[in-house]
N, C-alpha and C. Protein backbone atom coordinates (compact mmCIF):
# COMPACT_ATOMS: atom_id res chain seq x y z
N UNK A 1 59.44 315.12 -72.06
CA UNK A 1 58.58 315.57 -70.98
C UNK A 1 57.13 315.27 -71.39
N UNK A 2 55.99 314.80 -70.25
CA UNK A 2 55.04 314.83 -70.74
C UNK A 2 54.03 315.84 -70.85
N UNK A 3 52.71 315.43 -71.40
CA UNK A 3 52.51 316.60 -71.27
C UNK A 3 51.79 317.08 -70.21
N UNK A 4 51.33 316.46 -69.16
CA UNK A 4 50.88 316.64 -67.73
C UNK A 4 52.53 317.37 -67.14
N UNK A 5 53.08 317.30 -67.39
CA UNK A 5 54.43 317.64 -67.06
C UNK A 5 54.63 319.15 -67.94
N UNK A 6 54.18 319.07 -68.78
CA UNK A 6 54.27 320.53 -69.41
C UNK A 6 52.89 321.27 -69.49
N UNK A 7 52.06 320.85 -68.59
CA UNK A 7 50.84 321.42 -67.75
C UNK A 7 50.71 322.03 -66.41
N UNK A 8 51.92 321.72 -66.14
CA UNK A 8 52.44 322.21 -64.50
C UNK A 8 52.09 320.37 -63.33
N UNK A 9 51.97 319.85 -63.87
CA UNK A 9 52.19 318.21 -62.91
C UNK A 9 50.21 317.76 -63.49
N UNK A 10 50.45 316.03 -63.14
CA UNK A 10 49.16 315.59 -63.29
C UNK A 10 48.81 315.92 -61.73
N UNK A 11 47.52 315.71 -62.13
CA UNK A 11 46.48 316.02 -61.03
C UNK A 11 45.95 315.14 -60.11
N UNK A 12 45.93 313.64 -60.93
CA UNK A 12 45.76 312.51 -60.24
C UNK A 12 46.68 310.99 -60.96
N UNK A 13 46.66 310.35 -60.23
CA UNK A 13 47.49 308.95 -60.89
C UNK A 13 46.42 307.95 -61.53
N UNK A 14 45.23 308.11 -61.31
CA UNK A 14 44.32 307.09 -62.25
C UNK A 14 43.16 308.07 -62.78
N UNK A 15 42.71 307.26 -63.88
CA UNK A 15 41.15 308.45 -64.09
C UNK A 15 40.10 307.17 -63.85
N UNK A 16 39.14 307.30 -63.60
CA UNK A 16 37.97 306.32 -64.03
C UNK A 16 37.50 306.35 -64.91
N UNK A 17 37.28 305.02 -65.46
CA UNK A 17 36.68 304.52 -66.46
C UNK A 17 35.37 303.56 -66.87
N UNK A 18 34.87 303.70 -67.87
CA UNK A 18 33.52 302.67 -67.95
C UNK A 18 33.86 301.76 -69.10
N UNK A 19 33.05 300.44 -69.19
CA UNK A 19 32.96 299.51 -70.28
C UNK A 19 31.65 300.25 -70.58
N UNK A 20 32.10 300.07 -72.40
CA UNK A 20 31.17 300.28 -73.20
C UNK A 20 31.19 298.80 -73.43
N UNK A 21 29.54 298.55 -73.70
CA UNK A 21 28.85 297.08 -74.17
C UNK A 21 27.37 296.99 -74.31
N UNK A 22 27.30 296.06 -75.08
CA UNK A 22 25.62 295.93 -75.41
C UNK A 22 25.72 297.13 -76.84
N UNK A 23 26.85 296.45 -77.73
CA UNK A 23 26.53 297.05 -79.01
C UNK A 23 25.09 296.66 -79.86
N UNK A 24 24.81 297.63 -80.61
CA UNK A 24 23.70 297.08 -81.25
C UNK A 24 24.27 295.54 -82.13
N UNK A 25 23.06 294.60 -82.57
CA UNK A 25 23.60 293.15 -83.14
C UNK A 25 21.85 292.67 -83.93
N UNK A 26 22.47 292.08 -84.09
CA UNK A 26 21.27 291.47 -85.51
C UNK A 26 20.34 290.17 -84.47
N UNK A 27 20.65 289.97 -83.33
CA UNK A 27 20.10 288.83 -82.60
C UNK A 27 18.73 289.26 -82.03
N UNK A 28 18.06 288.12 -82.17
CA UNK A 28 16.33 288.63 -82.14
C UNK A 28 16.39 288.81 -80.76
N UNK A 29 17.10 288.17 -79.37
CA UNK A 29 17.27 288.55 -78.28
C UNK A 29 18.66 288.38 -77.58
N UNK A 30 18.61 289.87 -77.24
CA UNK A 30 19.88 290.19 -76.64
C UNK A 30 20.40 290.20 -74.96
N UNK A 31 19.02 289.24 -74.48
CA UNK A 31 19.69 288.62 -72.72
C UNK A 31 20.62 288.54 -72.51
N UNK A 32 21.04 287.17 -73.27
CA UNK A 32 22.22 286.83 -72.47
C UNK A 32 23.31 287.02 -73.19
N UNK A 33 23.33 287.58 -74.51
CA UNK A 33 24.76 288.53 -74.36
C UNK A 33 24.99 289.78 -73.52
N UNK A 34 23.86 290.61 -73.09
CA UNK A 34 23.74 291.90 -72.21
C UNK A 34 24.44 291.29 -70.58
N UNK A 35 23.63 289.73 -70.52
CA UNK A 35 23.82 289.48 -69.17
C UNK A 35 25.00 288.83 -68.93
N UNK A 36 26.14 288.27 -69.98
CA UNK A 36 27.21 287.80 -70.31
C UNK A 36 28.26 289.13 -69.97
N UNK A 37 27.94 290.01 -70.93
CA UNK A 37 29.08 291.19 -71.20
C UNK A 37 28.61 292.15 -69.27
N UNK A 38 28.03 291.99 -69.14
CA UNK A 38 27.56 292.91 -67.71
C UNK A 38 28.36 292.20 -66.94
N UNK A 39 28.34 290.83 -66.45
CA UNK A 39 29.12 289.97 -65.46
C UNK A 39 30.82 290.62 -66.07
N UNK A 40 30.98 290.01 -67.17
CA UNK A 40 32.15 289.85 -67.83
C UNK A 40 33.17 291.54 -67.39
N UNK A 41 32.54 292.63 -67.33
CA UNK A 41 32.77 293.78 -67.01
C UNK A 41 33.29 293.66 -65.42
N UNK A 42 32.50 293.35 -64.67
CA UNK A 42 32.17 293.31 -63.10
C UNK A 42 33.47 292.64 -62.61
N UNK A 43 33.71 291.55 -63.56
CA UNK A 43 34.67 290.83 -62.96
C UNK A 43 36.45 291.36 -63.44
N UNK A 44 36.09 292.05 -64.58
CA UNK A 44 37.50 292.76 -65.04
C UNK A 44 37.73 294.16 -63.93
N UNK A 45 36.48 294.41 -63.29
CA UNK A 45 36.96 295.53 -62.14
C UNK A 45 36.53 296.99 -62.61
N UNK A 46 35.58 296.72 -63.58
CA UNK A 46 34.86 298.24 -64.30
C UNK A 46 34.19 298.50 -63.01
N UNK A 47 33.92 299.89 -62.51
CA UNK A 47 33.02 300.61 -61.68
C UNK A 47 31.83 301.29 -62.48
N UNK A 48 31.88 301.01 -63.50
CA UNK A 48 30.61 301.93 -64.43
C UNK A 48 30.83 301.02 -65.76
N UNK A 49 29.38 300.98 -66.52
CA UNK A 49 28.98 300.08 -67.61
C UNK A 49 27.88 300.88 -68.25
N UNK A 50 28.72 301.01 -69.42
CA UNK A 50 27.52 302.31 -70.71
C UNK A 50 27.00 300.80 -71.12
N UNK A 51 26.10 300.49 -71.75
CA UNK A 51 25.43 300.58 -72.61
C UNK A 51 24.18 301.37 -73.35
N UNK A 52 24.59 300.44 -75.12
CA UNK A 52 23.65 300.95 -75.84
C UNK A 52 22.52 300.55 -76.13
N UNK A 53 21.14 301.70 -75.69
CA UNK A 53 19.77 301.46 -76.25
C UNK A 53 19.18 301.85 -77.70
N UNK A 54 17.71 301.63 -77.58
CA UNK A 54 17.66 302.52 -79.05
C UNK A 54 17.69 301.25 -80.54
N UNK A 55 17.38 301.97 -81.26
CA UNK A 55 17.30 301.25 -82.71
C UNK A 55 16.71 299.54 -82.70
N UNK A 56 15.67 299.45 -81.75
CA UNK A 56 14.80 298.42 -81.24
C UNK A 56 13.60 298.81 -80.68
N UNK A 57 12.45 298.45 -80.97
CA UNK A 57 11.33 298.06 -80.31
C UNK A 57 11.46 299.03 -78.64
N UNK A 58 10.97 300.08 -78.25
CA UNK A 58 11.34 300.47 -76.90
C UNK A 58 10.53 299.74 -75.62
N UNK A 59 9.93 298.45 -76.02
CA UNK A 59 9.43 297.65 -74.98
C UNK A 59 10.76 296.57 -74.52
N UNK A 60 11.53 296.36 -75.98
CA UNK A 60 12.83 295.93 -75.44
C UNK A 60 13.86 296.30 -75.02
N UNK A 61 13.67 297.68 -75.51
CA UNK A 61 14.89 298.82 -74.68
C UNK A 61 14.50 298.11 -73.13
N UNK A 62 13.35 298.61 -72.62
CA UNK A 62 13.06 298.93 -71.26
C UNK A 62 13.27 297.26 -70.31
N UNK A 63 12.93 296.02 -71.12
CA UNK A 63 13.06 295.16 -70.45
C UNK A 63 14.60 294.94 -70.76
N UNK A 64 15.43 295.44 -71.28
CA UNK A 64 17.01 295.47 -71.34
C UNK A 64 17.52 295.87 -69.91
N UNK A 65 16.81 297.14 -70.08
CA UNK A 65 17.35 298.17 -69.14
C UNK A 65 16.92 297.54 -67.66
N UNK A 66 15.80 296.67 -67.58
CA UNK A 66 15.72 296.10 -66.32
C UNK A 66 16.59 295.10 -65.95
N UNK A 67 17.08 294.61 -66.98
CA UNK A 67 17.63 293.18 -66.88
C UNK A 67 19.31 293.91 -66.62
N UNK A 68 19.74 294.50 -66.82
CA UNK A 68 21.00 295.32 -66.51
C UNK A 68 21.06 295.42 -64.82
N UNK A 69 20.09 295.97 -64.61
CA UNK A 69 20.28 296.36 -63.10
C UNK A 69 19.78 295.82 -62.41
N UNK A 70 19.40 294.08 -62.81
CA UNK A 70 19.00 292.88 -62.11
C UNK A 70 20.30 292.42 -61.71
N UNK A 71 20.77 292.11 -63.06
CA UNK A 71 22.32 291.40 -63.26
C UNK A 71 23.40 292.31 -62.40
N UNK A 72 23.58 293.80 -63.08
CA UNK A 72 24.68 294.71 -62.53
C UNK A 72 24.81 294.18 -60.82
N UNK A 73 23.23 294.37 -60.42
CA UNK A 73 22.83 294.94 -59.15
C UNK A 73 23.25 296.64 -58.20
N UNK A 74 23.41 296.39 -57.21
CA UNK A 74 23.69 297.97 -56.98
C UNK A 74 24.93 298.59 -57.50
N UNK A 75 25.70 297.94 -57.50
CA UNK A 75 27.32 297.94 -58.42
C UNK A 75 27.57 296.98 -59.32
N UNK A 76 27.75 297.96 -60.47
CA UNK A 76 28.84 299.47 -61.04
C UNK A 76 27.73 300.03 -61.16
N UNK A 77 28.16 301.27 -61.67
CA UNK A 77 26.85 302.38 -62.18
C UNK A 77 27.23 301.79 -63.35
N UNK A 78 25.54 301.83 -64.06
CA UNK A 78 25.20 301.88 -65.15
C UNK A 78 24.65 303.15 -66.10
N UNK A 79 24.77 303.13 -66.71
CA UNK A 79 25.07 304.26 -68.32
C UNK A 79 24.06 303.84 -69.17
N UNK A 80 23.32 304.94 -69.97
CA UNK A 80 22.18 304.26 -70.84
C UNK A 80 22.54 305.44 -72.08
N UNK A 81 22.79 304.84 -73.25
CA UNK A 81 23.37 305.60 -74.45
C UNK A 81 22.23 305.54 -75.75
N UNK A 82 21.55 306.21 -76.15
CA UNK A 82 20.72 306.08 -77.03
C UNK A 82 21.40 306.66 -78.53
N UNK A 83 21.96 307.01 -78.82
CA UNK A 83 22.78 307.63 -79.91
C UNK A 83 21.85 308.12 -80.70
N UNK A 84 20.95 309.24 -79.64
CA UNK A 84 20.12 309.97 -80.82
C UNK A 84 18.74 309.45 -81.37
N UNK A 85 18.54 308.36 -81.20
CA UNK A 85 17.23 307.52 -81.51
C UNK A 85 16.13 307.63 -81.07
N UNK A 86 15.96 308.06 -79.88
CA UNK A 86 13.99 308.28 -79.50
C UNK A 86 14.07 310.02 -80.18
N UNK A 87 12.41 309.43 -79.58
CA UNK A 87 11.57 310.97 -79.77
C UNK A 87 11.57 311.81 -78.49
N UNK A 88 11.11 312.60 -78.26
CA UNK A 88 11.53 313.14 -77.14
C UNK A 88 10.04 312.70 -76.08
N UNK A 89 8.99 312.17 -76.77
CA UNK A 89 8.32 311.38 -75.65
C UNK A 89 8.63 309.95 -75.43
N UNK A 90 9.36 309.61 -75.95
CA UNK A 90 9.87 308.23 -75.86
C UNK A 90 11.14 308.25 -74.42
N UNK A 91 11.70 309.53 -75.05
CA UNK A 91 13.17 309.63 -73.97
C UNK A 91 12.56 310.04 -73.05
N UNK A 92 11.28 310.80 -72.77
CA UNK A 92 11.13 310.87 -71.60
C UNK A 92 10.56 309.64 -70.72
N UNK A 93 10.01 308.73 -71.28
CA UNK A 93 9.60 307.37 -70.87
C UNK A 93 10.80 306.71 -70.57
N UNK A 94 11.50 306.63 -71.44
CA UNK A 94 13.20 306.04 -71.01
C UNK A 94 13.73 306.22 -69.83
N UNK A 95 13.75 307.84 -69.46
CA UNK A 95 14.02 308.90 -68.69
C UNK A 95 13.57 308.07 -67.05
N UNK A 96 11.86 308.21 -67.55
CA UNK A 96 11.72 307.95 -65.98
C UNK A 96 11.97 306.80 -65.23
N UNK A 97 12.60 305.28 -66.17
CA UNK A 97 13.00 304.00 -65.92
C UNK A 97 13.79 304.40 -65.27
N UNK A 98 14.74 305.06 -66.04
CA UNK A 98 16.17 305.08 -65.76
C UNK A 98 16.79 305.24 -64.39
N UNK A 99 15.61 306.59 -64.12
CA UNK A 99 15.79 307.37 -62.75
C UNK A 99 15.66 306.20 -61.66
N UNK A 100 14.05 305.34 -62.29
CA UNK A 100 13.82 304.40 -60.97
C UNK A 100 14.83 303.59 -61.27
N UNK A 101 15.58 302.95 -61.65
CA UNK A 101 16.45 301.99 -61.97
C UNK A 101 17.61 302.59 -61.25
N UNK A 102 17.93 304.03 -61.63
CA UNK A 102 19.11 303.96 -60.43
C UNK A 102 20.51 304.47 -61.51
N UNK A 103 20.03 304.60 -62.82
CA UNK A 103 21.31 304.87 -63.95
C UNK A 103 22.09 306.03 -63.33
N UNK A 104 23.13 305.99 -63.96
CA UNK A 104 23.87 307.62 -63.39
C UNK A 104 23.89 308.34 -64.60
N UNK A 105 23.45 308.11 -65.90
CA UNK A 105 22.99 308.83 -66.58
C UNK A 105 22.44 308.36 -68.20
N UNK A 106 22.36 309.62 -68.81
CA UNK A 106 21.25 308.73 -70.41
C UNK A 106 21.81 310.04 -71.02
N UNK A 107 22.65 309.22 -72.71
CA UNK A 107 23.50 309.96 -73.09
C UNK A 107 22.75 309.98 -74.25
N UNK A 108 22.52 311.27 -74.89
CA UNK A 108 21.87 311.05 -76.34
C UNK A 108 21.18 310.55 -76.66
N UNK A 109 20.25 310.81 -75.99
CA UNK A 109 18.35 310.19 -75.84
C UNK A 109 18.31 311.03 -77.23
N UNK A 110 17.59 312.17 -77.18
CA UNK A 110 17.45 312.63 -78.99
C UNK A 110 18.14 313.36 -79.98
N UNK A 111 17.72 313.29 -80.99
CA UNK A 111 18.64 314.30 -82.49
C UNK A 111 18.58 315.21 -81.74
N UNK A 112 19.85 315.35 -82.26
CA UNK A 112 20.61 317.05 -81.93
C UNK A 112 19.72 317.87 -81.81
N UNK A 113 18.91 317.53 -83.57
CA UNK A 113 18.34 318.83 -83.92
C UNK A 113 16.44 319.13 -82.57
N UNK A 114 16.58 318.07 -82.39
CA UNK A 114 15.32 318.07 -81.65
C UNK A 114 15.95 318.89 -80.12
N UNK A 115 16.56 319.74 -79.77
CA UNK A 115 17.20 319.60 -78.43
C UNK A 115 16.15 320.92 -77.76
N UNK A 116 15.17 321.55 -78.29
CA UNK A 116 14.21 322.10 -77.73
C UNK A 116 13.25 321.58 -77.01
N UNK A 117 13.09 321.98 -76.23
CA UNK A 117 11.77 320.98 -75.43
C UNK A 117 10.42 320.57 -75.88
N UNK A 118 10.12 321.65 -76.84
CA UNK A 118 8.79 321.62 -77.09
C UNK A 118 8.62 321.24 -78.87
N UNK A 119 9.59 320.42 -79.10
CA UNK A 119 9.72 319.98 -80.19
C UNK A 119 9.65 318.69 -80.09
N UNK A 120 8.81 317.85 -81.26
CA UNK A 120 8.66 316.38 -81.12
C UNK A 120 9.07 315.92 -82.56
């Protein structure tokens, strides 16, 4: 028996899912692998696309992050993952791209330990 079956029945027959892509990489520019792996997603039938920002220059975060939702266009939603890396005035600069850009969300903009507001 499974265990949706020993939960009292599943709830639905599919879940949604996202491509993770745009790992961090040692390449001085990361266009057109971002704009490679973004198509490459679109066409396997992803409805949502994380990628990862962060641990770069945040003038290249931000022209990343434009170039995503040039390429994406209005579909899939896009995902912005910082794994902890800005400051919390940085994430809020991130923050307000994001919003105009249209992300459906920004995962781990800062350290844990920073998760007060009024801490930098």
């Amino acid at each position: 028996m499974s265990v949706a079956q020993l939960l009292g029945g599943s709830l639905r027959e599919a879940v949604p899912a996202y491509a993770s892509l745009h790992n961090y990489t040692p390449a001085p520019d990361l266009s057109d692998e971002l704009a490679s792996a973004l198509r490459a997603a679109k066409v396997s039938g992803f409805k949502a696309l994380k990628m990862k920002i962060g641990g770069r220059p945040l003038r290249e975060d931000l022209r990343y992050l434009r170039l995503a939702r040039e390429v994406a266009g209005d579909n899939p939603d896009l995902v912005a993952d910082a794994n902890q890396t800005y400051t919390v005035p940085m994430a809020i600069k991130v923050g307000r791209l994001l919003e105009e850009l249209d992300f459906a969300w920004f995962e781990e903009p800062i350290p844990i330990e920073k998760y007060r507001a009024n801490e930098r």
